[in-house]
PDB file of N, CA and C in Angstrom:
ATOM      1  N   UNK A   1     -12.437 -14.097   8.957  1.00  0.00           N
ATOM      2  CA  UNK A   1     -11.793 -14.041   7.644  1.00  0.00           C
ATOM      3  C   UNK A   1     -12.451 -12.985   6.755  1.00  0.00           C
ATOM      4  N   UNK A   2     -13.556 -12.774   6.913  1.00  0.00           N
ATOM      5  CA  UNK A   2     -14.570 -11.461   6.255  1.00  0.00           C
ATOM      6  C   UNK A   2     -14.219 -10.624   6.382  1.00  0.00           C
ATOM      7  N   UNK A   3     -13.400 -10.305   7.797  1.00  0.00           N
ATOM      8  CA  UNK A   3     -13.118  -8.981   7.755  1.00  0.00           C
ATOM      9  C   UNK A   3     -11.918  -8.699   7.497  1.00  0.00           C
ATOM     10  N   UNK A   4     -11.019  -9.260   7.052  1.00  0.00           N
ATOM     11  CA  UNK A   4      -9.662  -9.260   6.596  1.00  0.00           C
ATOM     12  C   UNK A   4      -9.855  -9.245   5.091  1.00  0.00           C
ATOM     13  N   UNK A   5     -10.428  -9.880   4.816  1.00  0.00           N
ATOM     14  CA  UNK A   5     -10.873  -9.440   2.951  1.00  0.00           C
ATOM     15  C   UNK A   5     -11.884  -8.239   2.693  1.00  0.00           C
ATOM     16  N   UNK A   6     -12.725  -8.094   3.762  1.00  0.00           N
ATOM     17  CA  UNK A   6     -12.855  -6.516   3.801  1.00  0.00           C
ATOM     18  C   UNK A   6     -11.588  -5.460   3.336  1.00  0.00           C
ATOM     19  N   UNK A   7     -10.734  -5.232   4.587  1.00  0.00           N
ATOM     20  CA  UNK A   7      -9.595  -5.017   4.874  1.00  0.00           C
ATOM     21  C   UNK A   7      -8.743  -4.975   3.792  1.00  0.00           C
ATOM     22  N   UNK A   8      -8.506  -5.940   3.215  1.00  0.00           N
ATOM     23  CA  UNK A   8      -7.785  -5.979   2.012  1.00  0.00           C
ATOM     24  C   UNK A   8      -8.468  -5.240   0.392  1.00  0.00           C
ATOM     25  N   UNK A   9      -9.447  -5.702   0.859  1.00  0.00           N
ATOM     26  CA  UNK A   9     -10.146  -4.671  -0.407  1.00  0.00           C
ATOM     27  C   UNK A   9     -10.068  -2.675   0.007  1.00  0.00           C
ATOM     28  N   UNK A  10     -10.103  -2.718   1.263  1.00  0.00           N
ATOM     29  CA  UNK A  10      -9.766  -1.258   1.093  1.00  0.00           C
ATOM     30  C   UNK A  10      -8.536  -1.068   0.486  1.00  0.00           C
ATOM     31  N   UNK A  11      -7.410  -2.133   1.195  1.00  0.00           N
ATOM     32  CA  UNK A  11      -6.047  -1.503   0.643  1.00  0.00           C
ATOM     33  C   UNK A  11      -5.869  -1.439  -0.818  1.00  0.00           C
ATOM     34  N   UNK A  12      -6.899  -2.211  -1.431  1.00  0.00           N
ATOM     35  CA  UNK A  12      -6.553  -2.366  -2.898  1.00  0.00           C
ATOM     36  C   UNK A  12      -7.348  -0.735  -3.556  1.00  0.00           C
ATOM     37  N   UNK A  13      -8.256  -0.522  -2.670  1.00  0.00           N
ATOM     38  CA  UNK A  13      -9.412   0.732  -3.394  1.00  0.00           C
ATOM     39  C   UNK A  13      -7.999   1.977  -3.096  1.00  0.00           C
ATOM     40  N   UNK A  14      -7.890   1.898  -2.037  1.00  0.00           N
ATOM     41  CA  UNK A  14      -6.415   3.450  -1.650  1.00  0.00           C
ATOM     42  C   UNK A  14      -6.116   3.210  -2.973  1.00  0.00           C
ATOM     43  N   UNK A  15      -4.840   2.038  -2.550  1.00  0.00           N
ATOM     44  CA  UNK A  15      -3.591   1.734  -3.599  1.00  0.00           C
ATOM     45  C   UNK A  15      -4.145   2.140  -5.152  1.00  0.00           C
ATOM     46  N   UNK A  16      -5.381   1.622  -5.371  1.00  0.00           N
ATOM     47  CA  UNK A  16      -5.435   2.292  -6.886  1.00  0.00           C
ATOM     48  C   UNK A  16      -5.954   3.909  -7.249  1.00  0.00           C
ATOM     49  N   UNK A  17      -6.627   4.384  -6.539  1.00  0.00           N
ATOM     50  CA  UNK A  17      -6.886   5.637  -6.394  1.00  0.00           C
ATOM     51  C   UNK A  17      -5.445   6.208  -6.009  1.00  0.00           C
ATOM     52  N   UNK A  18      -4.284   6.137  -5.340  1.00  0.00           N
ATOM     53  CA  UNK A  18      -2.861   6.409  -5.375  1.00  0.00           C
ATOM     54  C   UNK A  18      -2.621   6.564  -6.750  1.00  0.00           C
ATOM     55  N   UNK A  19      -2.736   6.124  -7.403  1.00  0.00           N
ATOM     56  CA  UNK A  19      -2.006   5.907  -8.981  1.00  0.00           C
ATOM     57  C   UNK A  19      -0.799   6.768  -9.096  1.00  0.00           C
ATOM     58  N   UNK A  20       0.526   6.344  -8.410  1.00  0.00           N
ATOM     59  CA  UNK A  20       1.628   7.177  -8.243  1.00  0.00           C
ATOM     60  C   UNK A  20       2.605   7.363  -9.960  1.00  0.00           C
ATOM     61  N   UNK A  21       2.260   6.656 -10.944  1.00  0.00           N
ATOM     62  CA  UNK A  21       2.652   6.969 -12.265  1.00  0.00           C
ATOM     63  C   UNK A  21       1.469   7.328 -13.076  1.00  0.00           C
ATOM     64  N   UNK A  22       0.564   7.832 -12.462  1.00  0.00           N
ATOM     65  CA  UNK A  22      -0.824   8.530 -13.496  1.00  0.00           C
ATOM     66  C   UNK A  22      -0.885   7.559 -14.872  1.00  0.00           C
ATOM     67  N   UNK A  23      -1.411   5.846 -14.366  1.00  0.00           N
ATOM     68  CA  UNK A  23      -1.471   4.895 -15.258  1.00  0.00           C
ATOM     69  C   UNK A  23      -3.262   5.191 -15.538  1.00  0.00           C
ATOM     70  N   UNK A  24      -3.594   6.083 -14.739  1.00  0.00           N
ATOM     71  CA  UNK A  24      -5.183   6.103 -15.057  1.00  0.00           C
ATOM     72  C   UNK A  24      -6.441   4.709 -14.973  1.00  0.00           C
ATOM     73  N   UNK A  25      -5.924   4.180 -15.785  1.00  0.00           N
ATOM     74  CA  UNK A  25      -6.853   2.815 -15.480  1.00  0.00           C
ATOM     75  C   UNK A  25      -5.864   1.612 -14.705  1.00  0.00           C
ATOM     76  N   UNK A  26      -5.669   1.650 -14.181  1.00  0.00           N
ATOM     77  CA  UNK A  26      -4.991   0.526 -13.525  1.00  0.00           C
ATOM     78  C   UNK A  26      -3.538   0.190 -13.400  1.00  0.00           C
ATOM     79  N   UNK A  27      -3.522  -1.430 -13.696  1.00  0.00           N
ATOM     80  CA  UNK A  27      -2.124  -1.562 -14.219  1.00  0.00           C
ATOM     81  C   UNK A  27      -1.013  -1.801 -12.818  1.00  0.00           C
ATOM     82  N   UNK A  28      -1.468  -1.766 -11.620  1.00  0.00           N
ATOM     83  CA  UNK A  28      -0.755  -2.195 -10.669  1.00  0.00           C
ATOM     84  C   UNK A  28      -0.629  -3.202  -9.571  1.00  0.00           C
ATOM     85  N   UNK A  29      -1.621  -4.315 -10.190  1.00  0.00           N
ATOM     86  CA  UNK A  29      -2.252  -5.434  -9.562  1.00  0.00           C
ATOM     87  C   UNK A  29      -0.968  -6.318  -8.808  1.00  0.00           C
ATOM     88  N   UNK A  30       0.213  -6.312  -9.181  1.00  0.00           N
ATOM     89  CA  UNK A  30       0.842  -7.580  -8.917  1.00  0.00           C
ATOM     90  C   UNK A  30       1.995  -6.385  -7.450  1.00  0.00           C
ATOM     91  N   UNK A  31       2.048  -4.990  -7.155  1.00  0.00           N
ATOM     92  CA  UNK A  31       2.709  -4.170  -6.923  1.00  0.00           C
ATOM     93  C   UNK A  31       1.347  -3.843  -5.582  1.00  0.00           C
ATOM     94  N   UNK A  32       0.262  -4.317  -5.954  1.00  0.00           N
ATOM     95  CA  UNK A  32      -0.847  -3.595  -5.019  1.00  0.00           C
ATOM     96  C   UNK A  32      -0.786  -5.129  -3.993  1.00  0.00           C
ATOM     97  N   UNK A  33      -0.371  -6.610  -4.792  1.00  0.00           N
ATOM     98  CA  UNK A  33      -0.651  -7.616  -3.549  1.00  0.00           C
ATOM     99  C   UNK A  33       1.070  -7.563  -3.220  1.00  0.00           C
ATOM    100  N   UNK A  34       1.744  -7.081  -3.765  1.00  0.00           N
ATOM    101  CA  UNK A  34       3.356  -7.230  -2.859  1.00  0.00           C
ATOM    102  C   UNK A  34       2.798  -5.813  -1.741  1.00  0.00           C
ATOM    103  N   UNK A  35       2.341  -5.147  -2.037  1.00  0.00           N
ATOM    104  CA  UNK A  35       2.439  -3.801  -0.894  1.00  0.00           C
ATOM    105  C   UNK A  35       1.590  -4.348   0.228  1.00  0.00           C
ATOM    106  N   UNK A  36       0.298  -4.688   0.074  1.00  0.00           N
ATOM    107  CA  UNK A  36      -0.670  -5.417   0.920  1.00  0.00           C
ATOM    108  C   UNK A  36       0.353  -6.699   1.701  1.00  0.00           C
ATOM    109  N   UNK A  37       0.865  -6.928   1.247  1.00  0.00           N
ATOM    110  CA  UNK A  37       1.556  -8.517   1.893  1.00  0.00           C
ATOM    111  C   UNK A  37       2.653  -7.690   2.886  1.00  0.00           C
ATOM    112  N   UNK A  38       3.531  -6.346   2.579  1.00  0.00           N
ATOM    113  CA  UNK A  38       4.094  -6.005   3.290  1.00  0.00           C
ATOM    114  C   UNK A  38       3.390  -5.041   4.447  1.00  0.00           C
ATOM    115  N   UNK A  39       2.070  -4.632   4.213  1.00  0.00           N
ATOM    116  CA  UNK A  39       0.802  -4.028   5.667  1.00  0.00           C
ATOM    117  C   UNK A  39       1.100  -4.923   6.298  1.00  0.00           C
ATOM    118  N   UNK A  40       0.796  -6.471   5.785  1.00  0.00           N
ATOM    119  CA  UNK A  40       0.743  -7.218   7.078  1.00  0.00           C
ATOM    120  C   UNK A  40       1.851  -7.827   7.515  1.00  0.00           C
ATOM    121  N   UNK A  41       3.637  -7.662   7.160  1.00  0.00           N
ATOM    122  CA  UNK A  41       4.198  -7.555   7.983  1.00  0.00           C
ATOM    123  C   UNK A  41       4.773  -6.927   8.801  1.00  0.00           C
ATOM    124  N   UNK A  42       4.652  -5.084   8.293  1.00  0.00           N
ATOM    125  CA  UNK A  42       5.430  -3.996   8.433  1.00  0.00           C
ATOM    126  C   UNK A  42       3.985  -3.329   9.480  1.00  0.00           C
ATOM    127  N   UNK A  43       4.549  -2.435  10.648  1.00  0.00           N
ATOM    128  CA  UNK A  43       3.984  -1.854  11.582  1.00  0.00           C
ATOM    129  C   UNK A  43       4.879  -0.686  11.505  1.00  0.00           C
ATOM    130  N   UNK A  44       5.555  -0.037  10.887  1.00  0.00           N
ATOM    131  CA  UNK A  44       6.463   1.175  10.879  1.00  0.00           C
ATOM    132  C   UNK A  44       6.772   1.731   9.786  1.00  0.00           C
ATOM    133  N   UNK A  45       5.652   3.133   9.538  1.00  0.00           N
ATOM    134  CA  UNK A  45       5.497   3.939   8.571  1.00  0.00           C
ATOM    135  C   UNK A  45       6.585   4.467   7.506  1.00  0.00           C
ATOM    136  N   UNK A  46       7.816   4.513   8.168  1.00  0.00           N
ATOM    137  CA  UNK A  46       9.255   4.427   7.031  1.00  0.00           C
ATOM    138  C   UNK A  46       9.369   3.181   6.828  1.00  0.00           C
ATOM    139  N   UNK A  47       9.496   2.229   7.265  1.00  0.00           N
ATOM    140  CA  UNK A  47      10.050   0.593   6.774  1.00  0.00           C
ATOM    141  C   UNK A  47       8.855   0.475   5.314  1.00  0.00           C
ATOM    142  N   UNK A  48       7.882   0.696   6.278  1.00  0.00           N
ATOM    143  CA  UNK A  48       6.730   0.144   5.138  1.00  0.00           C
ATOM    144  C   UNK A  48       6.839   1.407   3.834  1.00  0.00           C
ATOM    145  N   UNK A  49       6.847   2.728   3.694  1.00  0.00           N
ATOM    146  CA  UNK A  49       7.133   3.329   2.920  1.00  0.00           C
ATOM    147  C   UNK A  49       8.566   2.947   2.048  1.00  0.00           C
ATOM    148  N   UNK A  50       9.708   2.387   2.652  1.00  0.00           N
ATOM    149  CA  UNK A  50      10.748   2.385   1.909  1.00  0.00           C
ATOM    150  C   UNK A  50      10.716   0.560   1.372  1.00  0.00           C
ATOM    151  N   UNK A  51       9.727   0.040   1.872  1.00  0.00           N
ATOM    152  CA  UNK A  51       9.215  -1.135   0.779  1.00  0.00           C
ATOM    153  C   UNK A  51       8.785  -1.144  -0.094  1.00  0.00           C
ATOM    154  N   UNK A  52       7.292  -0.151   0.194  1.00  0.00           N
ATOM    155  CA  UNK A  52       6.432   0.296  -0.706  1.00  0.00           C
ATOM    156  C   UNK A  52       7.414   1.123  -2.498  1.00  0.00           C
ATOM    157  N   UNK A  53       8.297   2.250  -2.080  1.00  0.00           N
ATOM    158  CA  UNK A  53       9.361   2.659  -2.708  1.00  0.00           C
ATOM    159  C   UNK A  53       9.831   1.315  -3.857  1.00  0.00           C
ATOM    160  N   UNK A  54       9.805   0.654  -2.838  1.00  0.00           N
ATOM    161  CA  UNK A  54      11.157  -0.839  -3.276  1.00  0.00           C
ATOM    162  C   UNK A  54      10.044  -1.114  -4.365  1.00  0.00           C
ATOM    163  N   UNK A  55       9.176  -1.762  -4.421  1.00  0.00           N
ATOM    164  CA  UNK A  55       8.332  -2.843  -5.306  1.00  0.00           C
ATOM    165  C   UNK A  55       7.747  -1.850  -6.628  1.00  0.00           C
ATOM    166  N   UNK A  56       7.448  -0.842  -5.931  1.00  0.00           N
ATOM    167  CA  UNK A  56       7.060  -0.076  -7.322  1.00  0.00           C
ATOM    168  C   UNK A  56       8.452   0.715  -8.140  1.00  0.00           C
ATOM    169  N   UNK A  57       9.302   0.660  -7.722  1.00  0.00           N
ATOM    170  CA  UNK A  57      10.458   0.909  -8.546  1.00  0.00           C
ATOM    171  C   UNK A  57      11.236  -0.245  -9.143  1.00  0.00           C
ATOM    172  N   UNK A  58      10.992  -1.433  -8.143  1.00  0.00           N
ATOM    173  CA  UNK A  58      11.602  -3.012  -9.473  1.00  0.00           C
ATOM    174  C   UNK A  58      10.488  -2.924 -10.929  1.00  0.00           C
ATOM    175  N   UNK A  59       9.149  -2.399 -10.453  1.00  0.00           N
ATOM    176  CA  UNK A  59       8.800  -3.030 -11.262  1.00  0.00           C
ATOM    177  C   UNK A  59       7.999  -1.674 -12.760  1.00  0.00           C
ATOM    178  N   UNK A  60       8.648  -0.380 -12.374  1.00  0.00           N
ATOM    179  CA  UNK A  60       8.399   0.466 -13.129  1.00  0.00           C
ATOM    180  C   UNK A  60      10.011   1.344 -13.264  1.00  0.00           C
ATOM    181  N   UNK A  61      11.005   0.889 -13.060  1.00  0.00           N
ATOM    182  CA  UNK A  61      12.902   1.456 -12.755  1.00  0.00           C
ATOM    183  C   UNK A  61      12.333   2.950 -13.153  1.00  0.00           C
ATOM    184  N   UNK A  62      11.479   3.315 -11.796  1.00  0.00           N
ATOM    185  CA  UNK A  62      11.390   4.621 -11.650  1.00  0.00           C
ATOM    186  C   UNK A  62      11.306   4.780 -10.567  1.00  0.00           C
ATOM    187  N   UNK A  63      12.077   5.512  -9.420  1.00  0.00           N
ATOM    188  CA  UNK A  63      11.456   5.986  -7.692  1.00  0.00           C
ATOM    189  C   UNK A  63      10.391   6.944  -7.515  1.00  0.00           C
ATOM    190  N   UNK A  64       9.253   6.419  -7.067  1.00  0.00           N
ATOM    191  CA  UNK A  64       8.485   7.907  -6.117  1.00  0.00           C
ATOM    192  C   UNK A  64       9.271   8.094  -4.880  1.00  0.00           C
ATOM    193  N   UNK A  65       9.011   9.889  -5.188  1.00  0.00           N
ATOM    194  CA  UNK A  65       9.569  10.062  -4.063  1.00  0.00           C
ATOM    195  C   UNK A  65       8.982   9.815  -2.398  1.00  0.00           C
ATOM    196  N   UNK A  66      10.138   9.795  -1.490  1.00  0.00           N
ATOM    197  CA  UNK A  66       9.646   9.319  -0.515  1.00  0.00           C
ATOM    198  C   UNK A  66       8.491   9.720   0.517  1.00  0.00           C
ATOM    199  N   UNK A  67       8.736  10.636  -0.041  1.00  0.00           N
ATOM    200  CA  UNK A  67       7.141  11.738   0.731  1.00  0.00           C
ATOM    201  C   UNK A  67       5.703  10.670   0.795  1.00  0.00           C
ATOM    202  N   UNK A  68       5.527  10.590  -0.580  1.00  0.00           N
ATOM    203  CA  UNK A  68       4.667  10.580  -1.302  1.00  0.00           C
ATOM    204  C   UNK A  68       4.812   8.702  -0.784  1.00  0.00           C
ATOM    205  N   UNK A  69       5.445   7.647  -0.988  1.00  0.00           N
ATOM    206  CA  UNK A  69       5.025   6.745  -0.417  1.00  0.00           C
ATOM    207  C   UNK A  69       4.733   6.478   1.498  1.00  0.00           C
ATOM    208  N   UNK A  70       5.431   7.414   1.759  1.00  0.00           N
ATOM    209  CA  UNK A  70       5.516   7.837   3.644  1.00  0.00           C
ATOM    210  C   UNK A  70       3.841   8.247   3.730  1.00  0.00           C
ATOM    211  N   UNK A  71       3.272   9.248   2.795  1.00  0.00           N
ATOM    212  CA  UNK A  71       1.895   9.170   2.811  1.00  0.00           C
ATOM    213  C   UNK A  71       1.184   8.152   2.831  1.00  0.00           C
ATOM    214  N   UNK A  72       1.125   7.751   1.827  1.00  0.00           N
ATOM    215  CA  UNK A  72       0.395   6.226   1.422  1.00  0.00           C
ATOM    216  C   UNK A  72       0.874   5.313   2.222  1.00  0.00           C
ATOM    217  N   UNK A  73       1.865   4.812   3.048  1.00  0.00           N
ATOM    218  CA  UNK A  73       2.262   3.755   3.909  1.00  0.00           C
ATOM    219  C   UNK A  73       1.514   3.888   5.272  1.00  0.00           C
ATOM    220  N   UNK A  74       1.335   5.886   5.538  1.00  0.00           N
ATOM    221  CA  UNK A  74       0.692   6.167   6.905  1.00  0.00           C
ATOM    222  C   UNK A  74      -0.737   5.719   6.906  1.00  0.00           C
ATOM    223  N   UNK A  75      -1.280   6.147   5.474  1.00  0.00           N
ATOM    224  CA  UNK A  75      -2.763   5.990   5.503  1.00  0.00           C
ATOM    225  C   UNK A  75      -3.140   4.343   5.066  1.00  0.00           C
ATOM    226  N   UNK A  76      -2.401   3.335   4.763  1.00  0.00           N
ATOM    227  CA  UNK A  76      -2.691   2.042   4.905  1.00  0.00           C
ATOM    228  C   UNK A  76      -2.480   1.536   6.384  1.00  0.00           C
ATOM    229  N   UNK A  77      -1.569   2.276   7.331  1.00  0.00           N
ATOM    230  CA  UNK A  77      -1.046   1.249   8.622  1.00  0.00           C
ATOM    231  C   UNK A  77      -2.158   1.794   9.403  1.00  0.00           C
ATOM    232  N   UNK A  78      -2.744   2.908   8.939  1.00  0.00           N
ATOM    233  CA  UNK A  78      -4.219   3.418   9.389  1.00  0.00           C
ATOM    234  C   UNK A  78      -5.102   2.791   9.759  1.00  0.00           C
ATOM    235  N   UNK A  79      -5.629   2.244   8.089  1.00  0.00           N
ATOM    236  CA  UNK A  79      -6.608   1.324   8.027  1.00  0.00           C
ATOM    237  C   UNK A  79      -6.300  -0.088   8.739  1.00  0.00           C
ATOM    238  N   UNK A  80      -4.996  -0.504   8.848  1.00  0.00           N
ATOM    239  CA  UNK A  80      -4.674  -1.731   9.733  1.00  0.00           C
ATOM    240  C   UNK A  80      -4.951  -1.260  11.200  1.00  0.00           C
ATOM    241  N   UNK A  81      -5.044  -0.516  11.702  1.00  0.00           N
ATOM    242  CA  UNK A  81      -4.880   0.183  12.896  1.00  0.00           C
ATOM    243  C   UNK A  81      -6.619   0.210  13.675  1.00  0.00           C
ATOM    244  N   UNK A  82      -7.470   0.694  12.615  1.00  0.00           N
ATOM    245  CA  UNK A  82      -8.801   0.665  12.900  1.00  0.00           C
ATOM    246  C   UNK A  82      -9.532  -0.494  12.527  1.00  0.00           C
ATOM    247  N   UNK A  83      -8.553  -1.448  11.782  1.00  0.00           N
ATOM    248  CA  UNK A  83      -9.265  -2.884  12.102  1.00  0.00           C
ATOM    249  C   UNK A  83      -9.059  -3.723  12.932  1.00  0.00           C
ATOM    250  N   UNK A  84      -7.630  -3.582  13.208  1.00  0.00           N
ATOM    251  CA  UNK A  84      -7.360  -4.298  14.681  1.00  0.00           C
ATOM    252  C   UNK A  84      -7.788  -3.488  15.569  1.00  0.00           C
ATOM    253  N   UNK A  85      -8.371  -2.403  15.966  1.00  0.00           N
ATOM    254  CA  UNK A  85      -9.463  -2.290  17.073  1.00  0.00           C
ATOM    255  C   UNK A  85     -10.744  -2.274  16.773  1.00  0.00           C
ATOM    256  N   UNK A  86     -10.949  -2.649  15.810  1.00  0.00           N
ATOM    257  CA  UNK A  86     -12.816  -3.026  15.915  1.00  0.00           C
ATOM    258  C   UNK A  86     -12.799  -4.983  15.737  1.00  0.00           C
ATOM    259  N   UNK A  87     -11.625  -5.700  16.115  1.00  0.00           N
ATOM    260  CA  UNK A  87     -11.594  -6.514  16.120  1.00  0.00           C
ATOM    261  C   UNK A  87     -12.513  -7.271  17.326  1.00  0.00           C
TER     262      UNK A  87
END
Protein backbone atom coordinates (compact mmCIF):
# COMPACT_ATOMS: atom_id res chain seq x y z
CA UNK A 1 0.00 0.00 0.00
CA UNK A 2 3.23 2.37 0.48
CA UNK A 3 3.96 2.13 -2.67
CA UNK A 4 0.82 3.07 -4.29
CA UNK A 5 0.63 6.25 -2.14
CA UNK A 6 4.08 6.77 -3.17
CA UNK A 7 2.74 6.49 -6.66
CA UNK A 8 -0.01 8.64 -6.17
CA UNK A 9 1.89 11.37 -4.73
CA UNK A 10 3.98 11.54 -7.84
CA UNK A 11 0.85 11.86 -9.89
CA UNK A 12 -0.24 14.65 -7.76
CA UNK A 13 3.60 16.45 -7.89
CA UNK A 14 3.35 16.10 -12.28
CA UNK A 15 -0.35 17.11 -12.24
CA UNK A 16 0.47 20.29 -10.31
CA UNK A 17 3.65 21.32 -11.85
CA UNK A 18 1.28 20.77 -15.31
CA UNK A 19 -0.67 23.79 -14.27
CA UNK A 20 -2.52 23.71 -17.72
CA UNK A 21 -4.55 27.23 -16.86
CA UNK A 22 -1.32 29.01 -15.28
CA UNK A 23 -3.41 28.97 -11.77
CA UNK A 24 0.19 29.31 -10.29
CA UNK A 25 -0.54 28.22 -6.81
CA UNK A 26 -2.74 25.47 -7.10
CA UNK A 27 -6.34 25.18 -7.27
CA UNK A 28 -6.77 21.73 -8.92
CA UNK A 29 -7.17 19.29 -6.12
CA UNK A 30 -10.61 17.78 -6.85
CA UNK A 31 -9.52 17.51 -11.07
CA UNK A 32 -5.93 16.04 -9.84
CA UNK A 33 -7.98 12.95 -7.71
CA UNK A 34 -10.65 12.52 -10.77
CA UNK A 35 -7.42 12.27 -13.22
CA UNK A 36 -5.45 9.91 -10.74
CA UNK A 37 -8.68 7.68 -10.37
CA UNK A 38 -8.79 7.55 -14.20
CA UNK A 39 -4.46 6.27 -14.27
CA UNK A 40 -5.86 3.60 -12.52
CA UNK A 41 -8.46 2.66 -14.81
CA UNK A 42 -7.23 3.84 -18.20
CA UNK A 43 -4.00 1.95 -19.83
CA UNK A 44 -4.36 3.93 -23.26
CA UNK A 45 -2.67 7.22 -23.74
CA UNK A 46 -5.70 8.84 -25.96
CA UNK A 47 -8.60 7.38 -23.74
CA UNK A 48 -6.76 8.63 -20.75
CA UNK A 49 -5.85 12.03 -22.43
CA UNK A 50 -9.46 12.54 -23.75
CA UNK A 51 -10.62 11.99 -19.96
CA UNK A 52 -8.07 13.93 -18.66
CA UNK A 53 -9.52 16.79 -21.47
CA UNK A 54 -13.08 15.77 -20.02
CA UNK A 55 -12.63 16.68 -16.14
CA UNK A 56 -10.62 19.71 -16.53
CA UNK A 57 -13.00 21.26 -18.96
CA UNK A 58 -16.40 20.37 -16.68
CA UNK A 59 -14.75 21.95 -14.26
CA UNK A 60 -12.95 25.16 -15.77
CA UNK A 61 -15.74 25.29 -19.46
CA UNK A 62 -12.45 25.69 -21.05
CA UNK A 63 -10.61 22.75 -23.39
CA UNK A 64 -6.78 22.17 -23.35
CA UNK A 65 -5.79 21.28 -26.23
CA UNK A 66 -5.29 17.77 -26.98
CA UNK A 67 -1.63 17.71 -27.47
CA UNK A 68 -0.96 19.01 -24.39
CA UNK A 69 -3.20 16.52 -22.29
CA UNK A 70 -1.81 13.36 -24.75
CA UNK A 71 1.51 14.68 -23.06
CA UNK A 72 0.57 14.61 -19.60
CA UNK A 73 -1.59 11.30 -19.95
CA UNK A 74 1.84 9.67 -21.63
CA UNK A 75 4.00 10.83 -18.82
CA UNK A 76 1.51 9.62 -15.94
CA UNK A 77 0.82 5.95 -17.73
CA UNK A 78 4.72 6.20 -17.45
CA UNK A 79 4.97 6.48 -14.01
CA UNK A 80 2.20 3.61 -13.74
CA UNK A 81 4.35 1.62 -16.01
CA UNK A 82 7.64 1.81 -13.83
CA UNK A 83 5.73 0.95 -10.82
CA UNK A 84 4.17 -1.98 -11.95
CA UNK A 85 7.61 -3.25 -12.80
CA UNK A 86 9.44 -2.55 -9.76
CA UNK A 87 6.55 -4.27 -8.21
Amino acid sequence: MRKELQTNLQYVDVLNEWDPFHLKNGGYETEIADTIQAVHELNNPSKLAKRIQAIYEFSFEKAIPMESCLKIAETLLTIKENESCSL
